[in-house]
N, C-alpha and C. Protein backbone atom coordinates (compact mmCIF):
# COMPACT_ATOMS: atom_id res chain seq x y z
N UNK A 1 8.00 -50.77 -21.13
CA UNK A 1 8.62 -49.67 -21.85
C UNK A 1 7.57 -48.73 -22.44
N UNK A 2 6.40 -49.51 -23.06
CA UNK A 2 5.66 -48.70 -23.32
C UNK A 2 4.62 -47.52 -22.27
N UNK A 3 4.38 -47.68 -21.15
CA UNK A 3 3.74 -47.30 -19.72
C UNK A 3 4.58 -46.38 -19.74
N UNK A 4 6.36 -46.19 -19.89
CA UNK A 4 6.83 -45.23 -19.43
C UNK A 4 7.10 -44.57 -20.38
N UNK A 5 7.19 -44.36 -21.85
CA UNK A 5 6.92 -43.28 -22.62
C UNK A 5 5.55 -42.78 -22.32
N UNK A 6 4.66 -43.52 -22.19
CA UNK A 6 3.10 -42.79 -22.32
C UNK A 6 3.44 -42.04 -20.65
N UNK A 7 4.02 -42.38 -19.94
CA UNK A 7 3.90 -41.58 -18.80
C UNK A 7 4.60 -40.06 -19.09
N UNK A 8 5.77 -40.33 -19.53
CA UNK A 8 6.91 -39.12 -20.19
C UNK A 8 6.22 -38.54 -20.99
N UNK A 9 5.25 -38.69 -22.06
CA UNK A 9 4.42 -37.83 -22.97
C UNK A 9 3.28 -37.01 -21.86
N UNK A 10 2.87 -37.64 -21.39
CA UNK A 10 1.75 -37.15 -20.50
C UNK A 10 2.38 -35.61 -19.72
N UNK A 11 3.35 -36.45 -19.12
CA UNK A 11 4.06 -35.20 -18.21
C UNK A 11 5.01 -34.00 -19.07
N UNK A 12 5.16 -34.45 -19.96
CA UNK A 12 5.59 -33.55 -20.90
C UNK A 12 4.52 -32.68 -21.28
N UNK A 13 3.65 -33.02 -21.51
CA UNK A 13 2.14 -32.51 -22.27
C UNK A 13 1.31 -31.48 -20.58
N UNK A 14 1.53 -31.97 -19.50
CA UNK A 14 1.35 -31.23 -18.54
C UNK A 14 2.36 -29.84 -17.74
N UNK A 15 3.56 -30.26 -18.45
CA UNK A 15 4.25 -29.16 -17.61
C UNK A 15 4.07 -28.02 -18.99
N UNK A 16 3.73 -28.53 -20.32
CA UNK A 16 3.24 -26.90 -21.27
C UNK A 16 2.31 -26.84 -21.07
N UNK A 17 1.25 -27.89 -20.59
CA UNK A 17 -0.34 -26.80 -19.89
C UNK A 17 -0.57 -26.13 -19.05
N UNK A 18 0.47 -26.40 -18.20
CA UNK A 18 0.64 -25.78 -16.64
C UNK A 18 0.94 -24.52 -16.40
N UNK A 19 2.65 -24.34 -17.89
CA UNK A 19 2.99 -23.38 -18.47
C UNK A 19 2.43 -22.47 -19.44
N UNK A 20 1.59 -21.51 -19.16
CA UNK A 20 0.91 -20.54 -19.91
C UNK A 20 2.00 -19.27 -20.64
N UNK A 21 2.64 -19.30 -19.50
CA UNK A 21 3.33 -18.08 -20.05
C UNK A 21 5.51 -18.12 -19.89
N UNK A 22 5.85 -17.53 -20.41
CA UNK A 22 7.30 -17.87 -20.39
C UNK A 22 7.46 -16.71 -19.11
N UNK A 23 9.01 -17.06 -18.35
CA UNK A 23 9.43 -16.65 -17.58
C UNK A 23 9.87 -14.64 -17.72
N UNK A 24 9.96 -14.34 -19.10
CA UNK A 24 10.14 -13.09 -19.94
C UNK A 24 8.89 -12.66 -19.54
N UNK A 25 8.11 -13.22 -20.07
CA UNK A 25 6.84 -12.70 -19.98
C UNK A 25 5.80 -12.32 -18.61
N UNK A 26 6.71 -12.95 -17.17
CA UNK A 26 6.25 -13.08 -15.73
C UNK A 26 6.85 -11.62 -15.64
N UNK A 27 8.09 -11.62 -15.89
CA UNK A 27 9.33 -9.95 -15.31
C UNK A 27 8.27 -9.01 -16.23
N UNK A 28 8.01 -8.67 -16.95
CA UNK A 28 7.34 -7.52 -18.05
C UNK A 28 6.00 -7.39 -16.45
N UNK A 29 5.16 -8.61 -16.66
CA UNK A 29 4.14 -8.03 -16.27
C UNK A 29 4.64 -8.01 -14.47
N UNK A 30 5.41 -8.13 -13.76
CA UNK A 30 5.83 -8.20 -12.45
C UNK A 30 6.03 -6.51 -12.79
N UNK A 31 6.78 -5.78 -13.83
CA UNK A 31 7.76 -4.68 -13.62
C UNK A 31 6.47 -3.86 -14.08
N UNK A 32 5.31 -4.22 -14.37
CA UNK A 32 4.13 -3.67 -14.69
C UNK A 32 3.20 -2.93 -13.70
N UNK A 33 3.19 -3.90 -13.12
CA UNK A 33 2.22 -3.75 -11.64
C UNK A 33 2.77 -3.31 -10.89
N UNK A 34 4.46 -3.37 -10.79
CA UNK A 34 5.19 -2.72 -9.92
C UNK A 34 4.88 -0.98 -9.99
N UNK A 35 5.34 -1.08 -11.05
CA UNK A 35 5.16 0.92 -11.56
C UNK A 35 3.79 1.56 -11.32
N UNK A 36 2.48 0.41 -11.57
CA UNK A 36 1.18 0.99 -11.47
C UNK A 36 0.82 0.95 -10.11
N UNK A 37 1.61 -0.11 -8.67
CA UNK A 37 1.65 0.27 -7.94
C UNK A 37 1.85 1.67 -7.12
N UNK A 38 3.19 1.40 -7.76
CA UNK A 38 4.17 2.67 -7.07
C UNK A 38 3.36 4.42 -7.23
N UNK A 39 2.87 4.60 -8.85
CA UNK A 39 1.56 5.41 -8.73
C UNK A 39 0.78 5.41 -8.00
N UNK A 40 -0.02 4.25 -8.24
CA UNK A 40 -1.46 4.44 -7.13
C UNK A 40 -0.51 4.88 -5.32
N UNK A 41 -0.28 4.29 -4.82
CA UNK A 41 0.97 4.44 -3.85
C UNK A 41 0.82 6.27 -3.38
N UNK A 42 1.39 7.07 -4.59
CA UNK A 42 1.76 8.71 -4.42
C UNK A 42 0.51 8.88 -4.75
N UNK A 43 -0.55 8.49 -5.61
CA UNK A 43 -2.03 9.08 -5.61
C UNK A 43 -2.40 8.73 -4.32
N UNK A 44 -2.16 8.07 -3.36
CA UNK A 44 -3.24 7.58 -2.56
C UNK A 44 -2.65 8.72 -1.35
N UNK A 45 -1.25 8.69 -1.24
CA UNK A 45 -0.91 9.65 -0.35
C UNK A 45 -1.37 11.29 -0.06
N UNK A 46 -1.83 11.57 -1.43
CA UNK A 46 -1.89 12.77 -2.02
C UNK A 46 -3.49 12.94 -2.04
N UNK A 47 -4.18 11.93 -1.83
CA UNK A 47 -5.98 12.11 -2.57
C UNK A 47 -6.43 13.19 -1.13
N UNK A 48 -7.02 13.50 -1.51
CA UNK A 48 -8.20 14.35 -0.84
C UNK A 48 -9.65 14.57 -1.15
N UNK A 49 -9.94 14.28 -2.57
CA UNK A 49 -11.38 13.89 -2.97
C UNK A 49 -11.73 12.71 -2.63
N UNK A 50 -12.92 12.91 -2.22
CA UNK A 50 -13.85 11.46 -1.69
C UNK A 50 -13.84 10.38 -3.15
N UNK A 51 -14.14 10.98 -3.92
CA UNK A 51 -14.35 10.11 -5.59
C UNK A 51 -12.72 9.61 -5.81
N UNK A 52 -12.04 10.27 -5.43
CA UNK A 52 -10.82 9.38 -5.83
C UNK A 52 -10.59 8.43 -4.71
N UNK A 53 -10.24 8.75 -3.54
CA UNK A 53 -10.14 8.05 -2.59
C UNK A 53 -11.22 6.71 -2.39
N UNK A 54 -12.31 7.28 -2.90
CA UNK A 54 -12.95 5.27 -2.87
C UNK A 54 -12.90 4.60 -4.39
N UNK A 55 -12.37 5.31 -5.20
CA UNK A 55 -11.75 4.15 -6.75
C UNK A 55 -10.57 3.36 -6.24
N UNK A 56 -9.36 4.37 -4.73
CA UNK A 56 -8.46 3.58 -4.99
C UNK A 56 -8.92 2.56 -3.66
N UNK A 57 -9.33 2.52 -2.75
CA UNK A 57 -9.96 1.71 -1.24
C UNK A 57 -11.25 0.74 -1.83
N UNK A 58 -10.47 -0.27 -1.22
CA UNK A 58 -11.64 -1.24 -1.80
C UNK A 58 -12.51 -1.01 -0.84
N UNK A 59 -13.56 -2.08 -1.04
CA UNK A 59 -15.26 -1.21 -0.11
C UNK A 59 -14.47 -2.29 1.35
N UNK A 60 -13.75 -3.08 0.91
CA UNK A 60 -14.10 -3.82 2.49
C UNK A 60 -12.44 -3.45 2.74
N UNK A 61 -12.03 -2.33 2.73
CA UNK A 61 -10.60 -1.72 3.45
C UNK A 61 -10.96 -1.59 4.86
N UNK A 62 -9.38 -1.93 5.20
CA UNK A 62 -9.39 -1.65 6.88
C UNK A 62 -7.73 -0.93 6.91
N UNK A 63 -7.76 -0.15 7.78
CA UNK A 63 -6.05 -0.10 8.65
C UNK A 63 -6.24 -0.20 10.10
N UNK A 64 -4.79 -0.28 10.38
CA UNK A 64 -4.83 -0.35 11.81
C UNK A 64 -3.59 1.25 11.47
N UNK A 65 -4.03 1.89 12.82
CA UNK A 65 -3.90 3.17 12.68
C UNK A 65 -2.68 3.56 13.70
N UNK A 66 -1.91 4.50 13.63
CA UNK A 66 -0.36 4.59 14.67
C UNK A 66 -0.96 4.65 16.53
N UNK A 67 -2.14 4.80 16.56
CA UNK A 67 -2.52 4.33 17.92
C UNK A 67 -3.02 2.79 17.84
N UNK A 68 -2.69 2.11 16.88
CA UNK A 68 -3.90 0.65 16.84
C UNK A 68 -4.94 0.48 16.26
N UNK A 69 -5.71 1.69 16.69
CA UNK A 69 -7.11 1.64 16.31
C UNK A 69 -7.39 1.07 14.51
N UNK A 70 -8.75 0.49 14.97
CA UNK A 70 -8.97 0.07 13.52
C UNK A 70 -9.96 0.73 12.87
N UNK A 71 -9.35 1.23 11.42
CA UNK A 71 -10.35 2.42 11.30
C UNK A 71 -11.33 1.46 9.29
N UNK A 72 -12.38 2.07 9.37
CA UNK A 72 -12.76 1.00 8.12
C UNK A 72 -12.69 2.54 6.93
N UNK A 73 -12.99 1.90 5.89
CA UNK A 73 -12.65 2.98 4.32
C UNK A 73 -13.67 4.11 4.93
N UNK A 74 -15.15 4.17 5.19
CA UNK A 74 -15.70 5.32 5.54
C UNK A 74 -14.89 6.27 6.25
N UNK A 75 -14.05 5.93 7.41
CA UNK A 75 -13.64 6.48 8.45
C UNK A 75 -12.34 7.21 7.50
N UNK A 76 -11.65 6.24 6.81
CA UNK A 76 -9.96 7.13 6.11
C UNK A 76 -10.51 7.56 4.95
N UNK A 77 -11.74 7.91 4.11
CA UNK A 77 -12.26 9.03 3.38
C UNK A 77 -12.46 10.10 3.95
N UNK A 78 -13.04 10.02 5.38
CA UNK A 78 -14.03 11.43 5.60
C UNK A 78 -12.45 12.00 6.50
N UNK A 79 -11.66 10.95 7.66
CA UNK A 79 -10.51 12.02 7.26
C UNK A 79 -9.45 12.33 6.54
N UNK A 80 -9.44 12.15 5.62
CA UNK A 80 -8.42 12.19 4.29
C UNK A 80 -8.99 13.24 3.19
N UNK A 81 -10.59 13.84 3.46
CA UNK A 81 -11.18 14.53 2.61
C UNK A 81 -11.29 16.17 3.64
N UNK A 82 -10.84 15.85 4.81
CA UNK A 82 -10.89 17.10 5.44
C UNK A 82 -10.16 18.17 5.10
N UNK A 83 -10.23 19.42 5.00
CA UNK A 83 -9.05 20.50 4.96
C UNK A 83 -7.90 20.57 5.92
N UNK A 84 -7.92 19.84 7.53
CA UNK A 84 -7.36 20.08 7.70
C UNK A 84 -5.92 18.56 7.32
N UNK A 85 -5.95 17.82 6.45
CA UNK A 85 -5.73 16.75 6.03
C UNK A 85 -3.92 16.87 6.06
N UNK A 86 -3.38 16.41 7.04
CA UNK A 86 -1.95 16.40 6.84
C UNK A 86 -0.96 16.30 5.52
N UNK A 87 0.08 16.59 5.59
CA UNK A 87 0.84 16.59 4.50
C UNK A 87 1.37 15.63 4.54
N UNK A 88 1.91 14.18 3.47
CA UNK A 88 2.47 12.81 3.71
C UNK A 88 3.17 13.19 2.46
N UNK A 89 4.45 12.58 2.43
CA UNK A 89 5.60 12.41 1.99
C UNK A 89 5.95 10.95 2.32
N UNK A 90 5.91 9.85 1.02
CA UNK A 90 6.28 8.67 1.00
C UNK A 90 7.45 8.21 0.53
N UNK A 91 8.15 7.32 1.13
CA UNK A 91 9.23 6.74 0.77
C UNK A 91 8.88 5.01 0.55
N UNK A 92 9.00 4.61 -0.92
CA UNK A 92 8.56 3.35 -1.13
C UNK A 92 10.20 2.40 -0.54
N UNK A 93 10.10 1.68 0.21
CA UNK A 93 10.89 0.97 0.05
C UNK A 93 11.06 -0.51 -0.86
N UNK A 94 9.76 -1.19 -0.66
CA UNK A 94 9.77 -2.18 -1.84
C UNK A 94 8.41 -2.57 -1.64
N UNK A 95 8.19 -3.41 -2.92
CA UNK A 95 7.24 -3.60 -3.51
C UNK A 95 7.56 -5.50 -4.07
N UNK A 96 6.30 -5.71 -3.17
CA UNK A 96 6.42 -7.56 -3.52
C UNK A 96 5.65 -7.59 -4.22
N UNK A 97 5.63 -8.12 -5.90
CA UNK A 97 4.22 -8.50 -6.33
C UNK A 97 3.95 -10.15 -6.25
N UNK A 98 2.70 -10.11 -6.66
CA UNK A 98 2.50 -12.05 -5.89
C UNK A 98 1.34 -12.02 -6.68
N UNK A 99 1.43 -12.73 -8.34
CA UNK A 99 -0.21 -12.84 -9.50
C UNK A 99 -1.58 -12.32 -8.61
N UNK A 100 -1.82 -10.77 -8.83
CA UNK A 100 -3.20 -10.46 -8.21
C UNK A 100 -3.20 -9.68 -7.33
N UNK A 101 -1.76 -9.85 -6.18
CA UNK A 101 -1.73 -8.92 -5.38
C UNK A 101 -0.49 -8.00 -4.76
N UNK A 102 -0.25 -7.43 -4.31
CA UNK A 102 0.60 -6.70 -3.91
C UNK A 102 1.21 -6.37 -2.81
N UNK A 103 2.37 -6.28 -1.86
CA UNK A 103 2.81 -5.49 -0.64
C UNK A 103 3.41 -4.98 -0.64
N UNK A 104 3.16 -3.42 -0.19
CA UNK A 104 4.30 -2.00 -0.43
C UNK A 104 4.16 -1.92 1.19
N UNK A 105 6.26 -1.51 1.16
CA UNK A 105 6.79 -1.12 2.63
C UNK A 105 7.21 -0.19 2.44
N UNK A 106 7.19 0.98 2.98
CA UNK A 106 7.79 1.89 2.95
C UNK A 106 7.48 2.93 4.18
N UNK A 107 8.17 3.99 4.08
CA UNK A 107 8.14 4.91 5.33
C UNK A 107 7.23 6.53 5.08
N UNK A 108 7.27 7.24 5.66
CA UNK A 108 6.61 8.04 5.64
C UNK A 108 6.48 9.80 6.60
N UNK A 109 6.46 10.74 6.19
CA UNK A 109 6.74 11.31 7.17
C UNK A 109 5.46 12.39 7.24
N UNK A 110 4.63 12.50 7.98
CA UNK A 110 3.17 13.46 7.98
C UNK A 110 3.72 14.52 8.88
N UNK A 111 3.21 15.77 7.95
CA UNK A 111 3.57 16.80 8.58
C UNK A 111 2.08 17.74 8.69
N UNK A 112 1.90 18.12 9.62
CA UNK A 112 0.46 18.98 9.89
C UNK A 112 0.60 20.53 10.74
N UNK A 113 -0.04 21.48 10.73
CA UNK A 113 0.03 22.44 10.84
C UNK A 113 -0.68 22.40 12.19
N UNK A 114 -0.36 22.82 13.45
CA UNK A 114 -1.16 22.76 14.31
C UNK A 114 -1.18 24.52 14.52
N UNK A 115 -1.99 24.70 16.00
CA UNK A 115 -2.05 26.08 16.54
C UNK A 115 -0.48 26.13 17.10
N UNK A 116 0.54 25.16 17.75
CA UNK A 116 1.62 25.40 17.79
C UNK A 116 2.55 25.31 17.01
N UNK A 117 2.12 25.03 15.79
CA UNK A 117 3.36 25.01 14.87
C UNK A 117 3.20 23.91 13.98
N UNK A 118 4.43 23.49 13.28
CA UNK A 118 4.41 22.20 12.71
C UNK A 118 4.33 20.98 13.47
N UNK A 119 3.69 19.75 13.27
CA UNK A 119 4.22 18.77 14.07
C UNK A 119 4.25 17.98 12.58
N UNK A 120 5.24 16.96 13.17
CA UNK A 120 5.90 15.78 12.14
C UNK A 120 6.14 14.54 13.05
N UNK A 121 5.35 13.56 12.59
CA UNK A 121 5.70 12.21 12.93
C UNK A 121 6.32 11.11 11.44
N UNK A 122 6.84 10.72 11.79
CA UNK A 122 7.76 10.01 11.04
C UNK A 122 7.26 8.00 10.89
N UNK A 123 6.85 7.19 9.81
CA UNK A 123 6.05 6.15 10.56
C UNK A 123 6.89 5.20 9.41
N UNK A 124 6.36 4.13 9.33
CA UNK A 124 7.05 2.56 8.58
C UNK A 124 5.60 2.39 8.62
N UNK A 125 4.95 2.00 6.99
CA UNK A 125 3.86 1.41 6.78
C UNK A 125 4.00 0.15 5.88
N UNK A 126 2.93 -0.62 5.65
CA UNK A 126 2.57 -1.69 5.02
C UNK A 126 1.27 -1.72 4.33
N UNK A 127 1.33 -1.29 3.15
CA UNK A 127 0.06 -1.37 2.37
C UNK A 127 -0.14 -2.95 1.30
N UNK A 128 -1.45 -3.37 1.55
CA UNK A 128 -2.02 -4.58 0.80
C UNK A 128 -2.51 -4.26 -0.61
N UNK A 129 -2.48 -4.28 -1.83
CA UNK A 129 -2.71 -4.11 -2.81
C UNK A 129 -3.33 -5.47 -3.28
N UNK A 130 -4.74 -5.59 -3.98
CA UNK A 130 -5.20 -6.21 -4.70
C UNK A 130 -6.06 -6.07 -5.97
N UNK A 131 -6.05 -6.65 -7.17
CA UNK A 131 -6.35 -6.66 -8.49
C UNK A 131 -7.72 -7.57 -7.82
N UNK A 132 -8.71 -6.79 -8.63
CA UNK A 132 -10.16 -6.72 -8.88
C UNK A 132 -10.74 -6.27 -9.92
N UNK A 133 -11.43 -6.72 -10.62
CA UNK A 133 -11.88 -6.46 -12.11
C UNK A 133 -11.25 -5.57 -12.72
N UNK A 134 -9.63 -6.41 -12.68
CA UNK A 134 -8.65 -5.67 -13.88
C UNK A 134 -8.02 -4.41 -13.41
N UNK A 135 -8.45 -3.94 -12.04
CA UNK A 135 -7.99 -2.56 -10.94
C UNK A 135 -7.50 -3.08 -9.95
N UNK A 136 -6.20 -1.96 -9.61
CA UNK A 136 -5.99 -2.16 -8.38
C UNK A 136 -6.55 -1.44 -7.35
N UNK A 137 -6.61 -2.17 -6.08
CA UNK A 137 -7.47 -1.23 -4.78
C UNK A 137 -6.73 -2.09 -3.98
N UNK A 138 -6.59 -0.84 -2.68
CA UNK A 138 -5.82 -0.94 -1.46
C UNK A 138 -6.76 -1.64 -0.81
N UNK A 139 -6.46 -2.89 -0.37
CA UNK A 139 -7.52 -3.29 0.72
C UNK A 139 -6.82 -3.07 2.57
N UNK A 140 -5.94 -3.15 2.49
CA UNK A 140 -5.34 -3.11 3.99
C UNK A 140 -4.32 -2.20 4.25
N UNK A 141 -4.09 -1.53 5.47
CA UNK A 141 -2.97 -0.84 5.73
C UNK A 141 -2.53 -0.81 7.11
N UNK A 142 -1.42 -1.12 7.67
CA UNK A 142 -1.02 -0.80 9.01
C UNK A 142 0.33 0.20 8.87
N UNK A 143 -0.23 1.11 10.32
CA UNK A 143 0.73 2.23 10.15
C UNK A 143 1.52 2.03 11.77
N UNK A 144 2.46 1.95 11.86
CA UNK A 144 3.24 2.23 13.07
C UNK A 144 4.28 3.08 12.98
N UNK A 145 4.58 4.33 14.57
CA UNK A 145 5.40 4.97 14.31
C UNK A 145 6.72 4.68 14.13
N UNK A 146 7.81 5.34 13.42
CA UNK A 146 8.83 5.29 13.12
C UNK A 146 9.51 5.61 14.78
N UNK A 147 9.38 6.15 15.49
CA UNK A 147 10.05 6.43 17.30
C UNK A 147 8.55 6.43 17.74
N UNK A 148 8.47 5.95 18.99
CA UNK A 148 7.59 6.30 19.94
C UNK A 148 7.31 7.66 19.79
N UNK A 149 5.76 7.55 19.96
CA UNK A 149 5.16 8.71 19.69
C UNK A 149 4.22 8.83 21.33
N UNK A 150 4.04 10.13 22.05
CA UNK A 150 3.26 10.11 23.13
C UNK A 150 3.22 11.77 23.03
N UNK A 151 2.22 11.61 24.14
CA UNK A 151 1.90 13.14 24.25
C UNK A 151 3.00 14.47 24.39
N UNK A 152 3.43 13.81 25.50
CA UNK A 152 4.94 14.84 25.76
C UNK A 152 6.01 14.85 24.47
N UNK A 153 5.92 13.99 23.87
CA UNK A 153 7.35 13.64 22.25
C UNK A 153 6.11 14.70 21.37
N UNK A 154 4.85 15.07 21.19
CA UNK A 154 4.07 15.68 20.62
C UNK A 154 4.63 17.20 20.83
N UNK A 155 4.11 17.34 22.57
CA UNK A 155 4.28 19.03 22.88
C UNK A 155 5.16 19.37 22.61
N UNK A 156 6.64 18.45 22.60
CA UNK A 156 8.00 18.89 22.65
C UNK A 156 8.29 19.24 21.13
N UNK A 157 7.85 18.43 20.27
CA UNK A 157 8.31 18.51 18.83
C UNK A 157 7.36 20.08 18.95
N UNK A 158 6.14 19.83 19.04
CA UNK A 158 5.33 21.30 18.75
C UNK A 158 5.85 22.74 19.34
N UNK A 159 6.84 22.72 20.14
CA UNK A 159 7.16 23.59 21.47
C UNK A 159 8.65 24.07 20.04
N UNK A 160 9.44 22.92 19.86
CA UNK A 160 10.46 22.72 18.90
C UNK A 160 10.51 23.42 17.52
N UNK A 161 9.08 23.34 16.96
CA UNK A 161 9.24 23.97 15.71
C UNK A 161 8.37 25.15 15.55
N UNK A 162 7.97 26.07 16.78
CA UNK A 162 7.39 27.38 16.45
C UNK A 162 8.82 28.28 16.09
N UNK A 163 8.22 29.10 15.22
CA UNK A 163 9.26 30.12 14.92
C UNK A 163 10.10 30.89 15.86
């Protein structure tokens, strides 16, 4: 009898060490990171300075890009800092947080000015969010199009929206 109180104290005494924080206190900081996500998120869509764009890209970022290709943070600064830098319009669909890190789904629609006109591709992305000395930074991103995208679905949309 005595073995199994000292066992019941023990495990009692381990599930409040285990327990740091109350379940109130998980939703506050979940609905926390959510919102500071969802910011960084429309800043990141929107950056065009090199200085902002590598506070929010961690140094070892990668995407995989609507052709595949894998492009590293040097490569989505220098084109994300260009003038001729498309227009993105994000739609968050949700946001998983997980202690430290993050996954935002959502869609997207880039619109760019060509010599024929507007073109607009339409895509479904997946961005990786991770907490690093108390910041968040995007470490990963894959972009795929929302419809098949090819050369001819290009000319045609471009052919489509001259005045």
């Amino acid at each position: 009898m005595i073995r199994f109180n000292q066992l019941m104290t023990v495990g009692i005494l381990l599930v409040i060490a285990v327990r740091p924080y109350k379940v109130s206190d998980q939703k506050s900081e979940d609905d926390n990171a959510q919102a500071e996500i969802v910011l960084l998120e429309a800043r990141n869509a929107s950056a065009t300075d090199a200085t902002v764009l590598n506070g929010i890209l961690a140094d070892d970022y990668s995407m995989i890009g609507l052709d595949g290709s894998k492009l590293s943070k040097a490569e989505v600064v220098n084109a994300d800092t260009q003038p001729s830098k498309p227009k993105v319009a994000i739609k968050i669909e949700r946001v998983k947080y997980f202690q430290g890190s993050a996954v935002v789904i959502g869609s997207a629609t880039i619109s760019s000015q060509e010599s024929g006109g507007t073109l607009k591709v339409e895509i479904n992305y997946t961005n990786v969010w991770m907490k690093r000395g108390g910041s968040w930074h995007l470490v990963s991103s894959h972009v795929s199009p929302l419809h098949p995208v090819s050369a001819e679905v290009c000319l045609n949309q471009r052919a489509n929206t001259n005045p």
